[in-house]
N, C-alpha and C. Protein backbone atom coordinates (compact mmCIF):
# COMPACT_ATOMS: atom_id res chain seq x y z
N UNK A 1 -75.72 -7.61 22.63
CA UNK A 1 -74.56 -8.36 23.03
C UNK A 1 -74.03 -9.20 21.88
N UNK A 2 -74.96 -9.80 21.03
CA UNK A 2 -74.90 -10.55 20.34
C UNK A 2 -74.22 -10.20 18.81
N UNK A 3 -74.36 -8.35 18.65
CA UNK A 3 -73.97 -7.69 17.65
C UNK A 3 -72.78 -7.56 17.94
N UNK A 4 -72.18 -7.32 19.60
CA UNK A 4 -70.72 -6.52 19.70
C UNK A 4 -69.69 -7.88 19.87
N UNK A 5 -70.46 -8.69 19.88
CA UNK A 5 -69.24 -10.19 19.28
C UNK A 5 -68.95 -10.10 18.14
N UNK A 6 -70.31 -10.44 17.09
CA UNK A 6 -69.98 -10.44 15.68
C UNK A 6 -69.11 -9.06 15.02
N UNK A 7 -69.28 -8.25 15.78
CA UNK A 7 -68.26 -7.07 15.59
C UNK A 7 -66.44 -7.33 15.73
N UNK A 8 -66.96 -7.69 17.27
CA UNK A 8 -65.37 -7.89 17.41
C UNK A 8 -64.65 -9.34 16.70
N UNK A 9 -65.31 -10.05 16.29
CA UNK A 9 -65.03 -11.11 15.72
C UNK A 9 -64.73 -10.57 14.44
N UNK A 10 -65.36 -10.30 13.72
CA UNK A 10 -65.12 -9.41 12.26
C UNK A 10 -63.62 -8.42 12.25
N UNK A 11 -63.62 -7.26 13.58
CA UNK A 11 -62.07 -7.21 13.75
C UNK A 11 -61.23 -7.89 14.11
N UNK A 12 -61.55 -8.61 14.80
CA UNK A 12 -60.28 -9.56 14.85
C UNK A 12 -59.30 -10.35 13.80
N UNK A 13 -60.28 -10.80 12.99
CA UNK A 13 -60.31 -11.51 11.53
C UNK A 13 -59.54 -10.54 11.12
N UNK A 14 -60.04 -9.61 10.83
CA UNK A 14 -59.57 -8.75 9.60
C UNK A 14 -58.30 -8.11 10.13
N UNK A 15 -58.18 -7.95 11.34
CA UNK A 15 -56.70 -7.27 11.65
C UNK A 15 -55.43 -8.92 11.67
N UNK A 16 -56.04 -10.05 12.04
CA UNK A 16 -55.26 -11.15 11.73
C UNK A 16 -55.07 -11.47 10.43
N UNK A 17 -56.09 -11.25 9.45
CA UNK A 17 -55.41 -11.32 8.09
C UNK A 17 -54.52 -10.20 7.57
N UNK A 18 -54.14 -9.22 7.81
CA UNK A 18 -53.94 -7.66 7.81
C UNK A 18 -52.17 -8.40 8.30
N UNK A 19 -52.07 -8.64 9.19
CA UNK A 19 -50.72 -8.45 9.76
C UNK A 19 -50.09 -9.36 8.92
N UNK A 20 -50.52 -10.58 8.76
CA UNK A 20 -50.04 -11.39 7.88
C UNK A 20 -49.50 -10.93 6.14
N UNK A 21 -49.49 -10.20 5.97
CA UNK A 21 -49.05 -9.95 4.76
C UNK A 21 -48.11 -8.81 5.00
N UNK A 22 -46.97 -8.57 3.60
CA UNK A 22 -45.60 -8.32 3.95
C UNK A 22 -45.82 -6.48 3.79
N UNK A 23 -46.91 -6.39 3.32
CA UNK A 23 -46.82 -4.58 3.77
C UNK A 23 -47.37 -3.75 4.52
N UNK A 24 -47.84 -4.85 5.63
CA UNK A 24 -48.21 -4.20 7.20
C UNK A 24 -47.21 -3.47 7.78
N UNK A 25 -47.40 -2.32 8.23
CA UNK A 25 -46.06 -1.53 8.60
C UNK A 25 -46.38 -1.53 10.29
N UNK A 26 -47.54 -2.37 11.18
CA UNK A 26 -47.70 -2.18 12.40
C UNK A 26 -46.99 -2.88 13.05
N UNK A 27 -46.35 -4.27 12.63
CA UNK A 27 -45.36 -4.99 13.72
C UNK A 27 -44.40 -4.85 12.61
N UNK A 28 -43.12 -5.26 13.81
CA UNK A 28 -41.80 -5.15 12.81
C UNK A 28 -41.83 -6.47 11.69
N UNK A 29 -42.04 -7.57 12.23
CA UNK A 29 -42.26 -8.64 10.57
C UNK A 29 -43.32 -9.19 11.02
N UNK A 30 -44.04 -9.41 9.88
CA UNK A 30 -45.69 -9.89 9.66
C UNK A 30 -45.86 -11.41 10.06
N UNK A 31 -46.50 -11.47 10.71
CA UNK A 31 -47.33 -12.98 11.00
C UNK A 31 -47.27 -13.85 10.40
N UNK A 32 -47.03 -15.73 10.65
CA UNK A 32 -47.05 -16.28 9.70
C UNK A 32 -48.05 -16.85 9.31
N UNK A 33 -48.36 -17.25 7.87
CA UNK A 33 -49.06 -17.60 6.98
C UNK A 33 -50.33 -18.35 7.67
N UNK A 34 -49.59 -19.40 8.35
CA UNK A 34 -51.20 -19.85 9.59
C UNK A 34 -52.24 -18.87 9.97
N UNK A 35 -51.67 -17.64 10.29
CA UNK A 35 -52.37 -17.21 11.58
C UNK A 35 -53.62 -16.19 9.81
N UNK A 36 -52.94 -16.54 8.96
CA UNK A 36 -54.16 -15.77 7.87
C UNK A 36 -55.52 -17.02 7.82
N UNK A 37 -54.99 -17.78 7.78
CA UNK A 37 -56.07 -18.93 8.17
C UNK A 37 -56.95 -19.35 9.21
N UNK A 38 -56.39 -18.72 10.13
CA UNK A 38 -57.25 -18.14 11.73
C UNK A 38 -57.95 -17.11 11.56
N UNK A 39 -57.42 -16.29 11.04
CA UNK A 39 -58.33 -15.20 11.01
C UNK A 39 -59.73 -15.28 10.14
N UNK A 40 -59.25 -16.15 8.85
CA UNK A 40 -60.43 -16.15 7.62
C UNK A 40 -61.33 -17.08 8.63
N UNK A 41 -60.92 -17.94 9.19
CA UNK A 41 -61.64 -18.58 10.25
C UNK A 41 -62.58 -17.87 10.99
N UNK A 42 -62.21 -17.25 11.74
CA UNK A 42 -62.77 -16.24 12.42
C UNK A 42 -63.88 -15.29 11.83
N UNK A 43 -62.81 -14.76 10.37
CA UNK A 43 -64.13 -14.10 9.90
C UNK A 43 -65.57 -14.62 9.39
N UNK A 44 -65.17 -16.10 8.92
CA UNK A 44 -66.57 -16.90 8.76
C UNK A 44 -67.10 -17.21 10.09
N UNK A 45 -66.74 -17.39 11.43
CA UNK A 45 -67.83 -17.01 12.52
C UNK A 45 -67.81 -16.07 12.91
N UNK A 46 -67.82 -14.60 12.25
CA UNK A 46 -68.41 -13.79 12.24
C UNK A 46 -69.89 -13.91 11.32
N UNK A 47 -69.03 -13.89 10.21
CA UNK A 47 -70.55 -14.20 9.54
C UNK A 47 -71.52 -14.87 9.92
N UNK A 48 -71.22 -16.37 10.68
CA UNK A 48 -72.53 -16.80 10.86
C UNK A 48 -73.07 -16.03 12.56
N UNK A 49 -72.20 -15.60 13.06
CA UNK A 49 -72.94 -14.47 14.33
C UNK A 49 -73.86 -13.36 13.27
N UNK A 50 -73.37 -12.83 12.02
CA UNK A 50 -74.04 -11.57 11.68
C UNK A 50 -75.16 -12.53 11.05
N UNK A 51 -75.12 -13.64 10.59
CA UNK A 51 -76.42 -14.61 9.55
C UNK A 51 -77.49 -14.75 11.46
N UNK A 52 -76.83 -14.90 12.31
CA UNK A 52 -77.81 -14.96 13.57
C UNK A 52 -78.75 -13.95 13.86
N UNK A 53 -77.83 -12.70 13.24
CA UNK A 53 -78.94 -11.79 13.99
C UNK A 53 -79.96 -10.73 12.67
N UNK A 54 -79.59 -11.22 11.33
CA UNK A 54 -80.39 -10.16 10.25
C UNK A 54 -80.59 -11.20 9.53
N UNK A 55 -81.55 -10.71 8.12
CA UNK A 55 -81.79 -11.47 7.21
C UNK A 55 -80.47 -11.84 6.63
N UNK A 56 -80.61 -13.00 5.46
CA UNK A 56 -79.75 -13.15 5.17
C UNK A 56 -78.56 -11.64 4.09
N UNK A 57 -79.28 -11.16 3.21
CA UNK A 57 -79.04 -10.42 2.32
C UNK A 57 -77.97 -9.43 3.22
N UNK A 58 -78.85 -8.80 4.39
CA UNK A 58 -78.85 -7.77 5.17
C UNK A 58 -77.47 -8.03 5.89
N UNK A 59 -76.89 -9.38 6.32
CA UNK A 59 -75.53 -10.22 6.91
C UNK A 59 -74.29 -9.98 6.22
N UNK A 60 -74.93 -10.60 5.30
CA UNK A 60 -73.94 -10.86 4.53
C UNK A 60 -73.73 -9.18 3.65
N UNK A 61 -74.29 -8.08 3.84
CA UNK A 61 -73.93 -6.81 3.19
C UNK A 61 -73.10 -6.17 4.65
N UNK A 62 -73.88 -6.40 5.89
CA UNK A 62 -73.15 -6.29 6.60
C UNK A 62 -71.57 -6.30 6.85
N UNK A 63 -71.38 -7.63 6.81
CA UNK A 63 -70.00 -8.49 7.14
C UNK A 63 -68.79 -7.78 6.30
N UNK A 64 -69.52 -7.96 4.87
CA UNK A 64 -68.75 -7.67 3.76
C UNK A 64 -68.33 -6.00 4.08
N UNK A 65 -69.23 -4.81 4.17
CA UNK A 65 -68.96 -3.87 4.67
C UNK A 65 -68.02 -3.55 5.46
N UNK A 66 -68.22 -4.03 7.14
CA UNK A 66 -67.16 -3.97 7.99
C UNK A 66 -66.04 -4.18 8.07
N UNK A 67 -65.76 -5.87 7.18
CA UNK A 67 -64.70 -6.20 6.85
C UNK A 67 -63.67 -5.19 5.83
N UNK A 68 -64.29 -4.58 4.87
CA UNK A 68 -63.64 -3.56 3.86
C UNK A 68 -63.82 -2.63 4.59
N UNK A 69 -64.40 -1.96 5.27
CA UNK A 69 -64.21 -0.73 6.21
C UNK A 69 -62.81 -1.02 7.00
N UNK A 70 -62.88 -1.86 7.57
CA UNK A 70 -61.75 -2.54 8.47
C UNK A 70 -60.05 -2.47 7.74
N UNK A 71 -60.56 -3.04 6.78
CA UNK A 71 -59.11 -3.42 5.82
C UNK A 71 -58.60 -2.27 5.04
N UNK A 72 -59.78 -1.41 5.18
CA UNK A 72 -59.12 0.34 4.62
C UNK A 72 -58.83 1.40 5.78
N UNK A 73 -58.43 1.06 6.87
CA UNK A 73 -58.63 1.80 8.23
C UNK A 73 -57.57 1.29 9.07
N UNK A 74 -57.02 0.04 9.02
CA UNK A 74 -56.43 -0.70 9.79
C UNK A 74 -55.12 -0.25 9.19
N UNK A 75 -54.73 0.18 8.12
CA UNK A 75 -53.35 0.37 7.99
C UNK A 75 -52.73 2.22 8.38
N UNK A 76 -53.92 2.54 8.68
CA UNK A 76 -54.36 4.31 9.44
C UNK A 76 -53.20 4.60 10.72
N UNK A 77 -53.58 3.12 11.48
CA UNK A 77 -53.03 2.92 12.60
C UNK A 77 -51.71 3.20 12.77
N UNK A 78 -50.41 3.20 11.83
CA UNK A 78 -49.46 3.29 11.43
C UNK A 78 -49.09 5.29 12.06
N UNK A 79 -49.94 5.61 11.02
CA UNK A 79 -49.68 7.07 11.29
C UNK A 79 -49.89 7.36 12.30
N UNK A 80 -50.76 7.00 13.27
CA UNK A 80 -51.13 7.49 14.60
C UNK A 80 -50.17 7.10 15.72
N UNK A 81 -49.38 5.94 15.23
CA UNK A 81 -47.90 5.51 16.08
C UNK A 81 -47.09 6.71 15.75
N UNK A 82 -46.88 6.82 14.45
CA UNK A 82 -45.54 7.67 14.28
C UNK A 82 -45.77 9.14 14.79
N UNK A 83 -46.98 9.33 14.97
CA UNK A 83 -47.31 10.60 15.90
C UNK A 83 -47.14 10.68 16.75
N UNK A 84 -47.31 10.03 17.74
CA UNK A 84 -46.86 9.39 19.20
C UNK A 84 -45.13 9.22 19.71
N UNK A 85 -44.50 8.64 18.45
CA UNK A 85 -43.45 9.03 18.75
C UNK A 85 -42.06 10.45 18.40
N UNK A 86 -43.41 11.01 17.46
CA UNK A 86 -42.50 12.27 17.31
C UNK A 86 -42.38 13.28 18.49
N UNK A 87 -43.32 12.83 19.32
CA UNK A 87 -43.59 14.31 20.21
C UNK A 87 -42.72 13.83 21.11
């Protein structure tokens, strides 16, 4: 239970810092500048959910992982709209 928070907390973060910047193509204009500060928020309690449940080393390779998994995947989403509306 304790993993699929620090999970979704980690996406959350990372898709709130994601929108906020001006070459997100998923909403029509990007988020403002606050809400990147919510998110980095967020992503540091992720981290300390992922520092809760592994060693430290093991967390923090974690976090860092998901988060760059996340931030190379999240702009994917784009294409899978414009598929949706071609048909």
């Amino acid at each position: 239970m304790f993993q699929a928070m620090a999970l979704v907390l980690t996406i959350i973060g990372t898709t709130l810092i994601y929108l906020t910047r001006k070459h997100q193509r998923v909403l029509r204009q990007r988020l403002p500048a606050p809400v990147a500060l919510m998110g980095i928020s967020i992503l540091l309690a992720a981290l300390l959910s992922w520092l809760q449940l592994l060693t430290t080393t093991a967390a923090v390779f974690t976090w860092i992982f998901t988060a760059i998994s996340l931030f190379a995947c999240i702009p994917f989403l784009t294409l899978i709209n414009k598929q949706e509306h071609s048909k």
